[in-house]
C-alpha atoms as a PDB file:
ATOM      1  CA  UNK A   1     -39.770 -24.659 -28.956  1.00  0.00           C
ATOM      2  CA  UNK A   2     -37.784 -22.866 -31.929  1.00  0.00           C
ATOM      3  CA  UNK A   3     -38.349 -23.990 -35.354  1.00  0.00           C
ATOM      4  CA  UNK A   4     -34.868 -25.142 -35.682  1.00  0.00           C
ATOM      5  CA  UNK A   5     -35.074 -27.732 -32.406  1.00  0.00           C
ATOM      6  CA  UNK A   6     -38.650 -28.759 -33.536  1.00  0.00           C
ATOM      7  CA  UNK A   7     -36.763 -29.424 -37.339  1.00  0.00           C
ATOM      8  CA  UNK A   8     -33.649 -30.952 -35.618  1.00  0.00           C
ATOM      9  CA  UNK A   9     -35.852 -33.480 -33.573  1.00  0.00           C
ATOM     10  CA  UNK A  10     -37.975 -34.260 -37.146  1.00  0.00           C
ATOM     11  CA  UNK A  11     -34.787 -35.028 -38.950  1.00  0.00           C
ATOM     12  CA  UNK A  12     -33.888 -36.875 -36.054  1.00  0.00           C
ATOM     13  CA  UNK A  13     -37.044 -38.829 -35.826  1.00  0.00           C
ATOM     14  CA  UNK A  14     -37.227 -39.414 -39.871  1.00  0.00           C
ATOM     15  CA  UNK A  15     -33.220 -41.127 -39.819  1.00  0.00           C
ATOM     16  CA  UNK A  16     -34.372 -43.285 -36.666  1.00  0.00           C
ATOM     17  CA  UNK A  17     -37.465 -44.001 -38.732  1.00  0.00           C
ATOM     18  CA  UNK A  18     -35.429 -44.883 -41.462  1.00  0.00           C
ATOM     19  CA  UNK A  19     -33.306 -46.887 -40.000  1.00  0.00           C
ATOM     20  CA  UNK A  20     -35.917 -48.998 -38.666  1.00  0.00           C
ATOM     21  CA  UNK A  21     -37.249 -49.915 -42.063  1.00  0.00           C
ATOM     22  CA  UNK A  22     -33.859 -50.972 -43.318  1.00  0.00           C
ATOM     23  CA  UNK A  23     -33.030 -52.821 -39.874  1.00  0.00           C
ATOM     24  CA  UNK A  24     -36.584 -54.372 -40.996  1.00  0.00           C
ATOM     25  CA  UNK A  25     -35.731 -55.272 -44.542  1.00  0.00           C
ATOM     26  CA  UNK A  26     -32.431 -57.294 -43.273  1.00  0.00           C
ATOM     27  CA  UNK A  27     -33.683 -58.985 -40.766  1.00  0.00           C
ATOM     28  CA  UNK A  28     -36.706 -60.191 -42.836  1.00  0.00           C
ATOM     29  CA  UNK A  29     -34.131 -61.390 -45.250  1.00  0.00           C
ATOM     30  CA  UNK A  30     -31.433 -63.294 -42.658  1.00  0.00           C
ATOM     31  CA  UNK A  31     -32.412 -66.656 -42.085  1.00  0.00           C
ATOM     32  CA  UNK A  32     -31.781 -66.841 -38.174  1.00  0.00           C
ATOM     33  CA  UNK A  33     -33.310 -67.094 -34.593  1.00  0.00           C
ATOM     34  CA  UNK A  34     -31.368 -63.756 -33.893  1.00  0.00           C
ATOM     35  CA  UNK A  35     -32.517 -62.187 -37.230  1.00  0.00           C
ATOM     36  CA  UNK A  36     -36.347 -63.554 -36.307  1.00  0.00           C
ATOM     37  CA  UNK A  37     -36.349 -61.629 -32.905  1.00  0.00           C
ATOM     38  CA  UNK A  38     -34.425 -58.706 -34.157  1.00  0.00           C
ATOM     39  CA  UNK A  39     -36.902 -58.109 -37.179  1.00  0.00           C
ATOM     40  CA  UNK A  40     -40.030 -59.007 -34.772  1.00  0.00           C
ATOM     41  CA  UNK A  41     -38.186 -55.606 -32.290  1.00  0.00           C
ATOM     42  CA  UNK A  42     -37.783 -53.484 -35.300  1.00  0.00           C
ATOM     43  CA  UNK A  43     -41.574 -54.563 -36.279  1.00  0.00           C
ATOM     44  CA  UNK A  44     -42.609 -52.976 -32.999  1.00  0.00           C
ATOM     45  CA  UNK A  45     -40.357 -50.001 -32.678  1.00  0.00           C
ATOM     46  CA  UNK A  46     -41.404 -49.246 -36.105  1.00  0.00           C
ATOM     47  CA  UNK A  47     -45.173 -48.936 -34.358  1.00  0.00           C
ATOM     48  CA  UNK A  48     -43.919 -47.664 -30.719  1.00  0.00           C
ATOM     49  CA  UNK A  49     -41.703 -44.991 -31.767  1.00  0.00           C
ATOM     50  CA  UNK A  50     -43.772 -42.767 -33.852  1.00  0.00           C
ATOM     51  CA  UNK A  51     -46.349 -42.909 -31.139  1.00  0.00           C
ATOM     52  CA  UNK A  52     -43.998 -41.745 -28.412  1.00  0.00           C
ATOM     53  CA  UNK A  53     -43.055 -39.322 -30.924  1.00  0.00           C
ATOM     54  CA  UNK A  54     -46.624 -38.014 -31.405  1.00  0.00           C
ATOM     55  CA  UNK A  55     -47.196 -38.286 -27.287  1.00  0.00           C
ATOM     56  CA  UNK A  56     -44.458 -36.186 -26.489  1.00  0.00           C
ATOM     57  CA  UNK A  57     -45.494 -33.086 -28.764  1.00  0.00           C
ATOM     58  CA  UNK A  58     -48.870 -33.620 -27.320  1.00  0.00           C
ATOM     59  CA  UNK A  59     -47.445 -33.168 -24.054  1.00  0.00           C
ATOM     60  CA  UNK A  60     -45.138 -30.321 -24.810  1.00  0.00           C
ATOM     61  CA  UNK A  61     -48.105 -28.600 -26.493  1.00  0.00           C
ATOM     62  CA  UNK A  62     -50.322 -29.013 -23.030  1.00  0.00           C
ATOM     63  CA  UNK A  63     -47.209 -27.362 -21.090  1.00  0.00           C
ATOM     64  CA  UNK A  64     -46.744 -24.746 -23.908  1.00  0.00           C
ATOM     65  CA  UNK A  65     -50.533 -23.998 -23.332  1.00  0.00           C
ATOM     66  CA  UNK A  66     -50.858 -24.424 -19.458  1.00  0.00           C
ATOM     67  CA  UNK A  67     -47.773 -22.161 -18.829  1.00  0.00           C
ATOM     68  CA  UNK A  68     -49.366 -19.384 -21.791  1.00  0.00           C
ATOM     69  CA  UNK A  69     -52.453 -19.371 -19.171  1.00  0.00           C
ATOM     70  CA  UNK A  70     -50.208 -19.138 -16.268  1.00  0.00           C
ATOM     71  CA  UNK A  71     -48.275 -16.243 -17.235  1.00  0.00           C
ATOM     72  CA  UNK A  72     -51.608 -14.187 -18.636  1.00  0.00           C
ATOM     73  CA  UNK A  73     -53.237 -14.402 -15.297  1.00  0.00           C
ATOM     74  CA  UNK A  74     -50.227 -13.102 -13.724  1.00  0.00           C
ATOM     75  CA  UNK A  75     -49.899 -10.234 -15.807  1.00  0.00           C
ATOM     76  CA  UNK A  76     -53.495  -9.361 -15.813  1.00  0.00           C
ATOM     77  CA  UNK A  77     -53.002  -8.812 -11.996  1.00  0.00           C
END
């Protein structure tokens, strides 16, 4: 992945981020059954989405790695 994609999807990830906190703060401060679920989804997306974050360069990293291998025992032949 080129730097500027892999900075593109960290800006990307940092506004969502962001964005989640605030959605947080409001809802924590509205007074409603709507603002209760809403702030109990941002709670959890707060947790979920840095983890899916972390999971997919995991992944990518495996592919990166697998398809490295892949393509040195090609050319070694």
């Amino acid at each position: 992945m080129k730097k500027k994609t892999k900075r593109v999807l960290a800006l990307t990830g940092v506004a969502l981020l962001a964005g989640l906190y605030l959605a947080t703060l409001i809802f924590a401060l509205i007074d409603s059954k709507w603002a209760y679920d809403m702030f109990r989804v941002c709670v959890v997306l707060t947790i979920v989405v840095p983890v899916l974050l972390y999971v997919y360069q995991m992944v990518y990293r495996l592919q990166k790695k697998d398809r490295e291998d892949t393509d040195d025992r090609h050319s070694d032949l």
